[in-house]
C-alpha atoms as a PDB file:
ATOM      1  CA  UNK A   1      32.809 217.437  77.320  1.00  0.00           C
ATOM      2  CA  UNK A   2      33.032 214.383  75.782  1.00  0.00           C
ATOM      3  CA  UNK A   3      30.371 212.716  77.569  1.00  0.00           C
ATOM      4  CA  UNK A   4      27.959 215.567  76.559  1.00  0.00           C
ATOM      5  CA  UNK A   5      29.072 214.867  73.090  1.00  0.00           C
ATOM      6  CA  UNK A   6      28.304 211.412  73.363  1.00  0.00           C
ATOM      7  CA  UNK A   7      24.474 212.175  74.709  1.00  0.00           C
ATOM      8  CA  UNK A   8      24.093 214.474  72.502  1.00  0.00           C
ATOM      9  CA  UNK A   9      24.963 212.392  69.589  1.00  0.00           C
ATOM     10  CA  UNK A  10      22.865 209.295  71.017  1.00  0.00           C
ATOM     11  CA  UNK A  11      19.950 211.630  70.972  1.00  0.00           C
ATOM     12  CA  UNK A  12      19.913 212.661  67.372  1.00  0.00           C
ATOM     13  CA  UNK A  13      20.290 209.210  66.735  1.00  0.00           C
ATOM     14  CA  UNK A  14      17.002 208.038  68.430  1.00  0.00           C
ATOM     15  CA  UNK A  15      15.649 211.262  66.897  1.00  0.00           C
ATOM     16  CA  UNK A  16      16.802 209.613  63.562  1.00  0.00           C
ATOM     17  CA  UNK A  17      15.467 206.795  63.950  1.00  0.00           C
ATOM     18  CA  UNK A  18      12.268 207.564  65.286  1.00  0.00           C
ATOM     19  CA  UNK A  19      11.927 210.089  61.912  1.00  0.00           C
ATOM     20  CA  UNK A  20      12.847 207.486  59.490  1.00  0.00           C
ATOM     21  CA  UNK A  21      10.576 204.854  61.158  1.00  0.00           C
ATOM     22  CA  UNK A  22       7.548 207.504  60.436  1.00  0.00           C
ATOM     23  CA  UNK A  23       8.312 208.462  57.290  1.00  0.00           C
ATOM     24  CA  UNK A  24       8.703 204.525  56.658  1.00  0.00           C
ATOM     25  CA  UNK A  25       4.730 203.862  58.580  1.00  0.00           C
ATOM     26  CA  UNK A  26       3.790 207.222  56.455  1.00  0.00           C
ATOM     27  CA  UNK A  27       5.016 205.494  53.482  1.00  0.00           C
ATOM     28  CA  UNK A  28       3.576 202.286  54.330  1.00  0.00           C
ATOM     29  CA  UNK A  29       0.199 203.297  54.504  1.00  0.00           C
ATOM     30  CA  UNK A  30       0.372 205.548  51.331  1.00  0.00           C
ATOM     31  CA  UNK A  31       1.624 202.308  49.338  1.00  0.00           C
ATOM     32  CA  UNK A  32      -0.638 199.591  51.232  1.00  0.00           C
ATOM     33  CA  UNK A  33      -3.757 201.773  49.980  1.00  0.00           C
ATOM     34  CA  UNK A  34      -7.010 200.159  48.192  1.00  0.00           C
ATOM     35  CA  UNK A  35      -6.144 199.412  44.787  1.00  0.00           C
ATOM     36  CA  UNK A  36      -8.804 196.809  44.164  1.00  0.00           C
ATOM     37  CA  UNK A  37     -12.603 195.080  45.452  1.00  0.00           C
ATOM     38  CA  UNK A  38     -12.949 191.928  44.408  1.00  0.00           C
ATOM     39  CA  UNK A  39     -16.516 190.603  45.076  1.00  0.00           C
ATOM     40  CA  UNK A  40     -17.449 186.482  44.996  1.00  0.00           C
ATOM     41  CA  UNK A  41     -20.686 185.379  45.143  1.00  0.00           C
ATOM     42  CA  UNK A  42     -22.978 187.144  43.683  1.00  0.00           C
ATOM     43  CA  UNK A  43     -25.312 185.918  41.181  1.00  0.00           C
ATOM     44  CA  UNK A  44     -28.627 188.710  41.068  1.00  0.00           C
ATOM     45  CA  UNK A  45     -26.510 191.652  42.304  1.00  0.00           C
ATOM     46  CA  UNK A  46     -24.212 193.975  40.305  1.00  0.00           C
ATOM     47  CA  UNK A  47     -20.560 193.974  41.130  1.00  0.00           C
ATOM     48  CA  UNK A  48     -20.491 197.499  41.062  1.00  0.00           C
ATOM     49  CA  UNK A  49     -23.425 197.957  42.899  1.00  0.00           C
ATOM     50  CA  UNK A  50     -22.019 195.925  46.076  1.00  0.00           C
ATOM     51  CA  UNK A  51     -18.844 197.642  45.950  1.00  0.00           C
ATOM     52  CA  UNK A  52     -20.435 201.385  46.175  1.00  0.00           C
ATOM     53  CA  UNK A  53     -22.912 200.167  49.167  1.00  0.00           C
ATOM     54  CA  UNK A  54     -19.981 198.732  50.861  1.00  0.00           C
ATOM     55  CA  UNK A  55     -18.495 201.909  51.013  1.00  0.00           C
ATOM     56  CA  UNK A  56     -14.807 201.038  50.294  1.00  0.00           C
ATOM     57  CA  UNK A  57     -13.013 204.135  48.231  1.00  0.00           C
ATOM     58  CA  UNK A  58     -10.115 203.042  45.998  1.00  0.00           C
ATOM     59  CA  UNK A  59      -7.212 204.887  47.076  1.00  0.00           C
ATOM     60  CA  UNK A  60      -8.152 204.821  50.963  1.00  0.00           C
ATOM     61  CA  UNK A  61      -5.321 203.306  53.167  1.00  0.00           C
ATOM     62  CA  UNK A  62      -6.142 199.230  53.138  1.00  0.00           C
ATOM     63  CA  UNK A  63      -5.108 199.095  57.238  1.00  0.00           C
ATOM     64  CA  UNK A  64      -8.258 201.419  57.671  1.00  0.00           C
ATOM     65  CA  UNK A  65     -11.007 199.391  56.061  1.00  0.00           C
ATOM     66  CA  UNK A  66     -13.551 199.330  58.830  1.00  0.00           C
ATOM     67  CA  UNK A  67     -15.040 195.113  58.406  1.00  0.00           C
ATOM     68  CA  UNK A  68     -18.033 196.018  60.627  1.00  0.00           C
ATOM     69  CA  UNK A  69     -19.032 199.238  59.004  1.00  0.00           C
ATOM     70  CA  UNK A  70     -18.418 196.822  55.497  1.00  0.00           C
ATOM     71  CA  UNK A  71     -20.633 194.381  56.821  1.00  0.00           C
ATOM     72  CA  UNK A  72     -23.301 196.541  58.267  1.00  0.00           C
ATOM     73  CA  UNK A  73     -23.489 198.594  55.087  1.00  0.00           C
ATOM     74  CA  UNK A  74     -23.564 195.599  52.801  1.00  0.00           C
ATOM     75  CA  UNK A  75     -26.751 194.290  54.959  1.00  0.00           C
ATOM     76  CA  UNK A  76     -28.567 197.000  54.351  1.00  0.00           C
ATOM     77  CA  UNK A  77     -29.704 195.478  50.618  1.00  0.00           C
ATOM     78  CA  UNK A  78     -32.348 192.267  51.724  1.00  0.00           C
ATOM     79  CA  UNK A  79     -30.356 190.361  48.369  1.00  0.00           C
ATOM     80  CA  UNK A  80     -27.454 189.958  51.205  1.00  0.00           C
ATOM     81  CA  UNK A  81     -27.711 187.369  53.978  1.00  0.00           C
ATOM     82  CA  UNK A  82     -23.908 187.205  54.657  1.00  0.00           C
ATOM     83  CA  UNK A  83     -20.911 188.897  54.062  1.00  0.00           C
ATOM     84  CA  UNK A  84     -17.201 187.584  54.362  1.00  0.00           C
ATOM     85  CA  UNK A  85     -14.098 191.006  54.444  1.00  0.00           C
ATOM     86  CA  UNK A  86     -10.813 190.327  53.983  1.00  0.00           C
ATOM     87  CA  UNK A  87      -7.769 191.930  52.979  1.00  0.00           C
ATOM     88  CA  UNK A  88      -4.777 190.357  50.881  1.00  0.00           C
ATOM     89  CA  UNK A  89      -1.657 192.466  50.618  1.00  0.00           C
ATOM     90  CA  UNK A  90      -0.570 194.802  48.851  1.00  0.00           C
ATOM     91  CA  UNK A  91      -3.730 196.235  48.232  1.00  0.00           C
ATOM     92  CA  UNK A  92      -6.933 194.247  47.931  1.00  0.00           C
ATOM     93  CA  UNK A  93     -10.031 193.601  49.449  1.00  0.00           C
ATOM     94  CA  UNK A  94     -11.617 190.555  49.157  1.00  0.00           C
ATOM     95  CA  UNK A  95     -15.687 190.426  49.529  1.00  0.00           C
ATOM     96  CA  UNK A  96     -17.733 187.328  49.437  1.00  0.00           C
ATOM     97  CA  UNK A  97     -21.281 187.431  49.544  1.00  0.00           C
ATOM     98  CA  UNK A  98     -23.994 184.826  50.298  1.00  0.00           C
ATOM     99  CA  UNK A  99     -27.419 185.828  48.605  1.00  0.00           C
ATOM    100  CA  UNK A 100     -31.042 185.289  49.847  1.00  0.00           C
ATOM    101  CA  UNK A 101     -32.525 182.334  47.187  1.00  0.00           C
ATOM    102  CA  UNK A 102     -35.492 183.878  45.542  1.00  0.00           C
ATOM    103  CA  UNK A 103     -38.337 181.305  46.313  1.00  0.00           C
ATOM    104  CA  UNK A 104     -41.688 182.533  45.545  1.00  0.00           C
ATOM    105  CA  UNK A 105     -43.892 185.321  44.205  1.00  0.00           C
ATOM    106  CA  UNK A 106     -46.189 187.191  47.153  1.00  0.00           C
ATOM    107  CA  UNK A 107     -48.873 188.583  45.131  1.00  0.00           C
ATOM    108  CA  UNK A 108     -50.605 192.076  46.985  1.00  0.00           C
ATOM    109  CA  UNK A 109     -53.788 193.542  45.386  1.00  0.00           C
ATOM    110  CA  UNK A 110     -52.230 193.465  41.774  1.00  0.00           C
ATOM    111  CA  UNK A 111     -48.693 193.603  42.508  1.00  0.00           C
ATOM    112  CA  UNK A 112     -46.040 190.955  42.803  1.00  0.00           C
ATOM    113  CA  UNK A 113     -42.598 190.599  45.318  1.00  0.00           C
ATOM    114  CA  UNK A 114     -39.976 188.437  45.013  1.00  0.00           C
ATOM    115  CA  UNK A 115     -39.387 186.805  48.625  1.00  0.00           C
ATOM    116  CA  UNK A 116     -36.953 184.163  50.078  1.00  0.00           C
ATOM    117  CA  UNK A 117     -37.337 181.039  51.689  1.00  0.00           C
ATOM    118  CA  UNK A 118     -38.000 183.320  55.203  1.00  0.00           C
ATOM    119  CA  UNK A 119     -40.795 185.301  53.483  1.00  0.00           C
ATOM    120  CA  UNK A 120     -38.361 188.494  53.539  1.00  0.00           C
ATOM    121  CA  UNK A 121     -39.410 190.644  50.250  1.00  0.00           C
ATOM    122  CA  UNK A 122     -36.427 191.224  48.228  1.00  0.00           C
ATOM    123  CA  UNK A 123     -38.024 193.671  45.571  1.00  0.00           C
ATOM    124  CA  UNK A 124     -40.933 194.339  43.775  1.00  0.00           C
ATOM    125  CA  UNK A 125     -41.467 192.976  40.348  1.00  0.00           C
ATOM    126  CA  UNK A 126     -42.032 195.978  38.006  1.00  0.00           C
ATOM    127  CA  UNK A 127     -44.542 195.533  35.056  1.00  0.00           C
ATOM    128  CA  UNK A 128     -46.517 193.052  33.521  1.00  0.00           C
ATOM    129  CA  UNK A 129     -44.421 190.049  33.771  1.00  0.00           C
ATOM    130  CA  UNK A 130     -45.230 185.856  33.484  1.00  0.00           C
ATOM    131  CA  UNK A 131     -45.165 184.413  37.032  1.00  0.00           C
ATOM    132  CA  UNK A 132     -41.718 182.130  37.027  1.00  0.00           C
ATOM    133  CA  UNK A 133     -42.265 181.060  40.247  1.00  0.00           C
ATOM    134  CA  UNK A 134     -45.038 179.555  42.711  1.00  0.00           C
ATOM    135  CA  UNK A 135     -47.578 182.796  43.200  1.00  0.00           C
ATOM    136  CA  UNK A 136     -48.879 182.885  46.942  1.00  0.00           C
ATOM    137  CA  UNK A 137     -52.117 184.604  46.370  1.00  0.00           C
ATOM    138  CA  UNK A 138     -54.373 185.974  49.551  1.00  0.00           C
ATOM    139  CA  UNK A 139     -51.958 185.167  51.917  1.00  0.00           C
ATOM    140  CA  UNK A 140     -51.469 187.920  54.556  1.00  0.00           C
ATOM    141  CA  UNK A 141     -48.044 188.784  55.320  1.00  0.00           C
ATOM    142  CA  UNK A 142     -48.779 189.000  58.712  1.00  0.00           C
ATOM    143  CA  UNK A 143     -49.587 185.678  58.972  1.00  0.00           C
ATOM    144  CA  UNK A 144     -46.470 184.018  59.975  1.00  0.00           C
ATOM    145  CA  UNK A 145     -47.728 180.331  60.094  1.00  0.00           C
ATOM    146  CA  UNK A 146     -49.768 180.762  57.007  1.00  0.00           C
ATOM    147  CA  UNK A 147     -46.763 182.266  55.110  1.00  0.00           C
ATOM    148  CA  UNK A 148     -44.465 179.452  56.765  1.00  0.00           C
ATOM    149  CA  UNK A 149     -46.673 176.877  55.811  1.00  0.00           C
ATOM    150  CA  UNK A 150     -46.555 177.953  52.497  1.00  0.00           C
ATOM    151  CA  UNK A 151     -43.094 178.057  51.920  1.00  0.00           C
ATOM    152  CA  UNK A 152     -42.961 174.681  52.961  1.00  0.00           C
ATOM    153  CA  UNK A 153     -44.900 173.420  50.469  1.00  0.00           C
ATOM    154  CA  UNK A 154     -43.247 175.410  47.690  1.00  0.00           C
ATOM    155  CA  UNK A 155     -40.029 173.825  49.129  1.00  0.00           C
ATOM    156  CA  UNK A 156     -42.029 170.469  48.550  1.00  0.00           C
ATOM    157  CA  UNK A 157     -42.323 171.167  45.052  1.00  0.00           C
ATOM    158  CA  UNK A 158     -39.368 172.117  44.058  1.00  0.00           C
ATOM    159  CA  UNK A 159     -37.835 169.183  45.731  1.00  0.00           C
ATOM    160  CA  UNK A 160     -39.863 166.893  43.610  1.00  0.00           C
ATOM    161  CA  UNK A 161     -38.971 168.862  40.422  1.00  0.00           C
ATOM    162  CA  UNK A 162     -42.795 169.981  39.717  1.00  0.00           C
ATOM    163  CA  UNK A 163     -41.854 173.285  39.315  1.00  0.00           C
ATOM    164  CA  UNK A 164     -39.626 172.887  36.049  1.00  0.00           C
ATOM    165  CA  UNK A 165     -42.579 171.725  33.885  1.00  0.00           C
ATOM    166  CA  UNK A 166     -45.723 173.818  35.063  1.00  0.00           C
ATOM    167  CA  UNK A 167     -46.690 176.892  33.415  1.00  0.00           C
ATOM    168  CA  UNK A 168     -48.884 178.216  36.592  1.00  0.00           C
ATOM    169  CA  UNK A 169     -48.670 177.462  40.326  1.00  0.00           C
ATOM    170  CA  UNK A 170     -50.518 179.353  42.697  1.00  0.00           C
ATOM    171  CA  UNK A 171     -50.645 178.633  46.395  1.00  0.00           C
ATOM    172  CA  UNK A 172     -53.864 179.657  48.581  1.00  0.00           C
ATOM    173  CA  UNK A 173     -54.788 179.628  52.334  1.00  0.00           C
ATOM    174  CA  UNK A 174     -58.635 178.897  53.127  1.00  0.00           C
ATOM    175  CA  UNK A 175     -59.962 177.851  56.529  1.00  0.00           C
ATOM    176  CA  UNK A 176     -59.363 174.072  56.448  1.00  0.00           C
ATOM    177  CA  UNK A 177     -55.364 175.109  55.057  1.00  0.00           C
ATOM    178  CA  UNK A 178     -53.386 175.183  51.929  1.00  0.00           C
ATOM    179  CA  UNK A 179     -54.508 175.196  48.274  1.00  0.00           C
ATOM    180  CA  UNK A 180     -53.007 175.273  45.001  1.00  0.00           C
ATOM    181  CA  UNK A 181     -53.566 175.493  41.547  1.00  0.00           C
ATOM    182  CA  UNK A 182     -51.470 174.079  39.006  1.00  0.00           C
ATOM    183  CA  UNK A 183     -52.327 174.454  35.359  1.00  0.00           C
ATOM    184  CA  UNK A 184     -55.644 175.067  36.438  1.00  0.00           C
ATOM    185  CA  UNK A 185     -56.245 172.095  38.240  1.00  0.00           C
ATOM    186  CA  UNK A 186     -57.381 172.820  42.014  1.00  0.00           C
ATOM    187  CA  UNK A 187     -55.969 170.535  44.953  1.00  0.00           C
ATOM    188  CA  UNK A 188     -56.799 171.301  48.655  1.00  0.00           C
ATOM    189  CA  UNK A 189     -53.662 170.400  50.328  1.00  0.00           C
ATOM    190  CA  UNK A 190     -54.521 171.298  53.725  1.00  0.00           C
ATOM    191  CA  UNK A 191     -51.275 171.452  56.118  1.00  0.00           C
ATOM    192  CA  UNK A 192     -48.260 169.451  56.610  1.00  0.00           C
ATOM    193  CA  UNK A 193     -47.204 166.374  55.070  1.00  0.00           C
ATOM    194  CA  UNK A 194     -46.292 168.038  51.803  1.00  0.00           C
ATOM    195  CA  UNK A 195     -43.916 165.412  50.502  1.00  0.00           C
ATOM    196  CA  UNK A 196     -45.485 162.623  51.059  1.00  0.00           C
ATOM    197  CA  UNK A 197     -49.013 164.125  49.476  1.00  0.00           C
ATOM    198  CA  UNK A 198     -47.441 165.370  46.329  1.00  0.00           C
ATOM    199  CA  UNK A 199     -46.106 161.784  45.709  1.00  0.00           C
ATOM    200  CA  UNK A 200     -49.561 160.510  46.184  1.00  0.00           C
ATOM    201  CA  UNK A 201     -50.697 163.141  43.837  1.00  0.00           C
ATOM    202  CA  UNK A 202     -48.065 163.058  41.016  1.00  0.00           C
ATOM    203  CA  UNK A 203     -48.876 158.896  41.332  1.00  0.00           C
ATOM    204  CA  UNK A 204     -52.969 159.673  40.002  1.00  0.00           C
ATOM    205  CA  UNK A 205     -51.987 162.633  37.794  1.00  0.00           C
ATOM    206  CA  UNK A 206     -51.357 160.683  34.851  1.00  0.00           C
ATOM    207  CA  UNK A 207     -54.393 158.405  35.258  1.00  0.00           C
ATOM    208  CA  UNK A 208     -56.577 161.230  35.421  1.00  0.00           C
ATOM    209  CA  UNK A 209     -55.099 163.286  32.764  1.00  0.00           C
ATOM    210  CA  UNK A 210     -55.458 160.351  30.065  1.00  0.00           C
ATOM    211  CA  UNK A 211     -59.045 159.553  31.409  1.00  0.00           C
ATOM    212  CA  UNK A 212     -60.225 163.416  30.804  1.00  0.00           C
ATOM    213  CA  UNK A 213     -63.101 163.255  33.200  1.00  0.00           C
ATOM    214  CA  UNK A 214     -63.533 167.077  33.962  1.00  0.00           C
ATOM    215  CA  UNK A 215     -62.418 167.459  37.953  1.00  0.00           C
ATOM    216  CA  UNK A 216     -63.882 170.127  40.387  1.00  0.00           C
ATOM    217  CA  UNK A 217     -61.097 169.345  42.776  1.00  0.00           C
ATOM    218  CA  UNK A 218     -58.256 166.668  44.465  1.00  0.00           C
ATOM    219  CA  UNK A 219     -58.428 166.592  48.078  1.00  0.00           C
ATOM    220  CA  UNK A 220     -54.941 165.610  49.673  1.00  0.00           C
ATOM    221  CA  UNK A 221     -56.119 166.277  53.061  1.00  0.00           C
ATOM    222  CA  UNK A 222     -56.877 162.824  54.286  1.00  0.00           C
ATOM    223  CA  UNK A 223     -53.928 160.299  54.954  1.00  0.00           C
ATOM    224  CA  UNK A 224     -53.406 157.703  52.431  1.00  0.00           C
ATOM    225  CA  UNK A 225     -55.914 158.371  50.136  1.00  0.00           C
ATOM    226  CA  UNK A 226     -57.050 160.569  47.496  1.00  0.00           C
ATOM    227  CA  UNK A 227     -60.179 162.158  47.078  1.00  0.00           C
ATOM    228  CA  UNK A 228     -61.493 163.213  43.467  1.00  0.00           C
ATOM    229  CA  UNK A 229     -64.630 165.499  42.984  1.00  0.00           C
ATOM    230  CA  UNK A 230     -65.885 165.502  39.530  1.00  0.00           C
ATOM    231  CA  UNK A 231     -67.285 168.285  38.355  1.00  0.00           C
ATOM    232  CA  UNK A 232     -70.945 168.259  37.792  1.00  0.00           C
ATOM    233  CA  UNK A 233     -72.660 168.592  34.578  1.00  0.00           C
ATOM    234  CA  UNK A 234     -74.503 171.519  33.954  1.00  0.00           C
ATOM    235  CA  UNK A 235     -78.210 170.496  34.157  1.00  0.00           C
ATOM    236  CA  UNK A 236     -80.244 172.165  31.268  1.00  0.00           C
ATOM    237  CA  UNK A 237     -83.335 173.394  31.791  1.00  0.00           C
ATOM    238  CA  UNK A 238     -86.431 171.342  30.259  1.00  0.00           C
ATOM    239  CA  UNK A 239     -88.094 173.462  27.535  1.00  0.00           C
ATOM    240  CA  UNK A 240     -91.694 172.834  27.184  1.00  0.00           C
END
């Protein structure tokens, strides 16, 4: 009898235990739930924006924030390139974000796109607006060396700072390569070699500036030298 006591009583302790330990979890979770989204990182986005596409609820248990279903939502939006999840106790999650750079304007029939340094559009520019970056004009999107090529030479310009103090830029592709126009002066650039062009160019700029002498073009496509067409007088017609 005693013995069956003792069982008995070593049962309902287990079963005690094993209660209390779930109501403990239960109460756990409840506490440890989603209180805040902090979000680092972002410079074009909206805070509030990144924290509805990740999908996070406030309120939802913290131990059940999915990372990869964060991480896939969040790279749905092309302003995203990389996403960092964590979770800080008691109830936090922390979200840092890596954004695509904007690099250039693609310009299609009349409208303009913002695109990265890949040539990924990250939205369309609504409206009439002032180009504030390099405009690649006639470029085919589906030209992946001609849009690469490109890119690299709007990388070439804003190394050498040319971008801060030019009210136009607009990069074209013809047979023979790469053109631009800056400020209304045309250059064929051709392909490859950007850095090294651009310092032979921004070397003759001044000279030719301070001269005047109206210019049809600067060719940059032969190495180590510069080649200047003027542009041609209009010949007037001899009146008898």
């Amino acid at each position: 009898m005693v013995l069956l006591f003792k069982r008995a009583t070593l049962i309902m302790l287990v079963l005690v235990i094993v209660i209390l330990a779930v109501l403990g979890a239960t109460m756990l979770v409840k506490r440890l739930s989603v209180n805040e989204v902090m979000i680092t990182g972002n410079y074009h986005l909206d805070e509030e924006d990144i924290i509805n596409s990740s999908g996070i609820k406030k309120g939802e248990p913290l131990l059940k924030v999915n990372f990869e279903k964060v991480d896939k939502n969040l790279r749905q939006n092309a302003w995203i390139k990389n996403v960092s999840v964590r979770k800080q106790l008691p109830g936090t999650v922390l979200i840092n974000i890596e954004e695509a750079v904007p690099t250039a304007l693609l310009r299609i029939k009349k409208r303009l796109y913002l695109i990265d340094r890949g040539g990924y559009v990250l939205e369309r520019i609504e409206g009439e607006t002032t180009p504030f970056l390099p405009v690649l004009k006639g470029i085919n999107r589906n030209n992946k060396k001609g849009m690469a090529e490109a890119l690299k030479l709007v990388g070439a310009l804003s190394e050498k700072n040319t971008l801060a103090n030019r009210e136009s830029i607009e990069v074209g592709l013809e047979s023979y390569g790469l053109t631009m126009n800056i400020d209304g002066e045309f250059i064929k650039i051709g392909y490859g070699d950007y850095s090294e062009k651009f310092d032979r160019w921004i070397e003759l700029e001044p000279e030719l500036r301070r001269k005047g002498l109206p210019i049809k073009y600067v060719d940059l496509r032969f190495k180590d030298s510069v080649v200047v067409k003027p542009l041609e007088p209009v010949k007037r017609k001899k009146t008898s």
